[in-house]
Protein backbone atom coordinates (compact mmCIF):
# COMPACT_ATOMS: atom_id res chain seq x y z
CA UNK A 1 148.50 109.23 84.03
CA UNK A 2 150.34 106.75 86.37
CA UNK A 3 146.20 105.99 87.85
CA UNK A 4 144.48 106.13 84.39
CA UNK A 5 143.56 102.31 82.92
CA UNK A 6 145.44 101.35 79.99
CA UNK A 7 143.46 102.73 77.07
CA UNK A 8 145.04 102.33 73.42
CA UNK A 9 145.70 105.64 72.18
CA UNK A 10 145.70 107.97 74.66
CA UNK A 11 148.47 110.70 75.14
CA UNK A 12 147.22 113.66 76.55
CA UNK A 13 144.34 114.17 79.16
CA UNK A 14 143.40 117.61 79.68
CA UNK A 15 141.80 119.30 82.56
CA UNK A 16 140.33 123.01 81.62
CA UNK A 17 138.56 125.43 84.36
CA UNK A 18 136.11 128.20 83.29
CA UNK A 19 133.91 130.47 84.99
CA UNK A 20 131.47 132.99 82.80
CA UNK A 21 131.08 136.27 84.16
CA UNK A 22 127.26 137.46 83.08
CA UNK A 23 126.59 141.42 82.66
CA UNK A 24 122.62 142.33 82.87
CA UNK A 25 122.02 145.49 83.53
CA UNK A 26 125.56 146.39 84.90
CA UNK A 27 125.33 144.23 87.33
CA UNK A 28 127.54 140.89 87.20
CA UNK A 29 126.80 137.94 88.01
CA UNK A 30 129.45 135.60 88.37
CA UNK A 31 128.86 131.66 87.88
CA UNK A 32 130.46 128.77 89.43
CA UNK A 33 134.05 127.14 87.92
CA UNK A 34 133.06 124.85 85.54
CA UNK A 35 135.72 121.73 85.03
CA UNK A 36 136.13 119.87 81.92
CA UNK A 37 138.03 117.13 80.55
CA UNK A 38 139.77 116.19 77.50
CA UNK A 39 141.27 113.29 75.48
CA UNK A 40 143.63 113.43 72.84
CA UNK A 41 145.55 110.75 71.17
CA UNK A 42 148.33 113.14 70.54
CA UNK A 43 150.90 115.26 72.67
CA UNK A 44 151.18 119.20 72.37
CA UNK A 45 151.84 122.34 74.16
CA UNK A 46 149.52 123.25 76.87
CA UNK A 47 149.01 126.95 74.78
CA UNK A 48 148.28 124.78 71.28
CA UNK A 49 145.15 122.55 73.23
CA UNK A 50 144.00 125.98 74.49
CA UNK A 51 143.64 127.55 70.94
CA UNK A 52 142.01 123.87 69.93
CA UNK A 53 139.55 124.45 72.65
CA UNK A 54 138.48 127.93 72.21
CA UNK A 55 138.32 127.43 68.62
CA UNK A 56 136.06 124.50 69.38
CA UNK A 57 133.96 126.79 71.92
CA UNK A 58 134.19 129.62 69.55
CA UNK A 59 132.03 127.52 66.91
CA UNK A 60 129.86 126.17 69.47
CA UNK A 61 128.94 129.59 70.55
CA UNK A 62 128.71 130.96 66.99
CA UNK A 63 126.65 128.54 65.62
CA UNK A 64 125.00 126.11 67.24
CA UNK A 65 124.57 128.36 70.16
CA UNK A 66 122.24 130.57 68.14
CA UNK A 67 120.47 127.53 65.88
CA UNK A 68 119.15 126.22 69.68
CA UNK A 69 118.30 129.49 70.93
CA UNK A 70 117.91 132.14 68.31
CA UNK A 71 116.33 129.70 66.07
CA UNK A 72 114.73 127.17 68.09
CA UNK A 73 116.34 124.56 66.77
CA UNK A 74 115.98 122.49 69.59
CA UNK A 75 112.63 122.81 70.09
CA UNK A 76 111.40 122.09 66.44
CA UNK A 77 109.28 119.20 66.23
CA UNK A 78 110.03 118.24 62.80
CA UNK A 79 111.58 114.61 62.97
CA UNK A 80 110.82 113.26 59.44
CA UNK A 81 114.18 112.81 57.72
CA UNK A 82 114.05 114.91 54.45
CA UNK A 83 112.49 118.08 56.38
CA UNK A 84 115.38 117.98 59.14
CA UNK A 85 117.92 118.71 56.53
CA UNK A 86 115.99 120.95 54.53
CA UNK A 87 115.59 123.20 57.51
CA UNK A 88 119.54 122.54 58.60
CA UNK A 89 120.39 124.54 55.39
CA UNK A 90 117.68 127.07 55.73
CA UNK A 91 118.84 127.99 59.00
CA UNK A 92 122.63 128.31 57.74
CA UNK A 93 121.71 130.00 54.94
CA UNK A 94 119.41 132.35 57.03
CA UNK A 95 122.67 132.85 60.02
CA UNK A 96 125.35 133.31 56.28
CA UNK A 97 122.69 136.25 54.89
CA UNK A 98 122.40 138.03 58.45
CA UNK A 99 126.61 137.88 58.49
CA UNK A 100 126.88 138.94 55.07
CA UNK A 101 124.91 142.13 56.00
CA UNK A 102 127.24 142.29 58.87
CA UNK A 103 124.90 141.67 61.91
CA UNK A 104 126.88 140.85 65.08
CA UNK A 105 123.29 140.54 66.79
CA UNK A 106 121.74 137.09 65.15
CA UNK A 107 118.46 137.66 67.14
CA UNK A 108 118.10 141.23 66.19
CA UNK A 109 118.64 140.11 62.60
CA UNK A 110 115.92 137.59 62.73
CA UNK A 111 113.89 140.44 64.13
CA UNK A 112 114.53 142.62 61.78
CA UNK A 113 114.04 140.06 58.71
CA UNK A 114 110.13 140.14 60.48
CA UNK A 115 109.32 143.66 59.91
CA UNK A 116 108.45 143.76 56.04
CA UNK A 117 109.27 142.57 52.79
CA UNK A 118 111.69 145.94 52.46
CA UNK A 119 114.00 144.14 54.56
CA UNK A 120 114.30 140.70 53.27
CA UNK A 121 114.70 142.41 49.85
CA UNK A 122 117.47 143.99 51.08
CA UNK A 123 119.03 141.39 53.03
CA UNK A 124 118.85 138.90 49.54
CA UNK A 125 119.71 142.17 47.45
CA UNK A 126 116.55 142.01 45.66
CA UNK A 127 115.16 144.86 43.82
């Protein structure tokens, strides 16, 4: 930290490398190292930042992961202020059912939701 300007605070900076290894098909497909960076006003074990990180990742990739793609979050156009939240909790609340039920698969639960009213009954243990 000897070349890092004096910044009020800081403790720890942590480098992390990644790569993702994608299976289609059986055939993998390796992607580049990605390198990222993090600040923390505390010190810790190297082993306690990784479980902070994955955890961090973990929620990324089980949430908002499949609100941007499953859902289309990011591609919504509604940007008046009371609808945004409205459909916030309607998505959560549609991603809580599909986990109560015990999907793993949040796109094949959406899917599934689409095929009839027997479903959705089922889903919000309707009778």
């Amino acid at each position: 930290m000897a070349n890092i300007p004096e910044w009020v605070g800081l403790k720890t900076i942590i480098r992390v490398e990644s790569q993702r290894t994608l299976v289609r098909d059986n055939y993998f497909a390796e992607q580049p190292i990605h390198t990222r960076y993090y600040l923390a006003s505390f010190a810790d074990t190297a082993s306690a930042f990784g479980e902070r990180i994955r955890s961090y990742w973990g929620v990324e990739n089980k949430v908002h992961y499949v609100r941007d793609v499953t859902q289309g979050e990011d591609k919504s156009r509604i940007r008046t202020s009371p609808l945004i939240n409205t459909w916030v909790v309607a998505r959560n609340f549609a991603l809580n059912l599909y986990r109560s039920n015990l999907f793993d698969n949040m796109a094949q639960a959406q899917r599934k939701c689409t095929f009839g009213l027997d479903t959705l009954k089922r889903i919000f243990r309707m009778k």
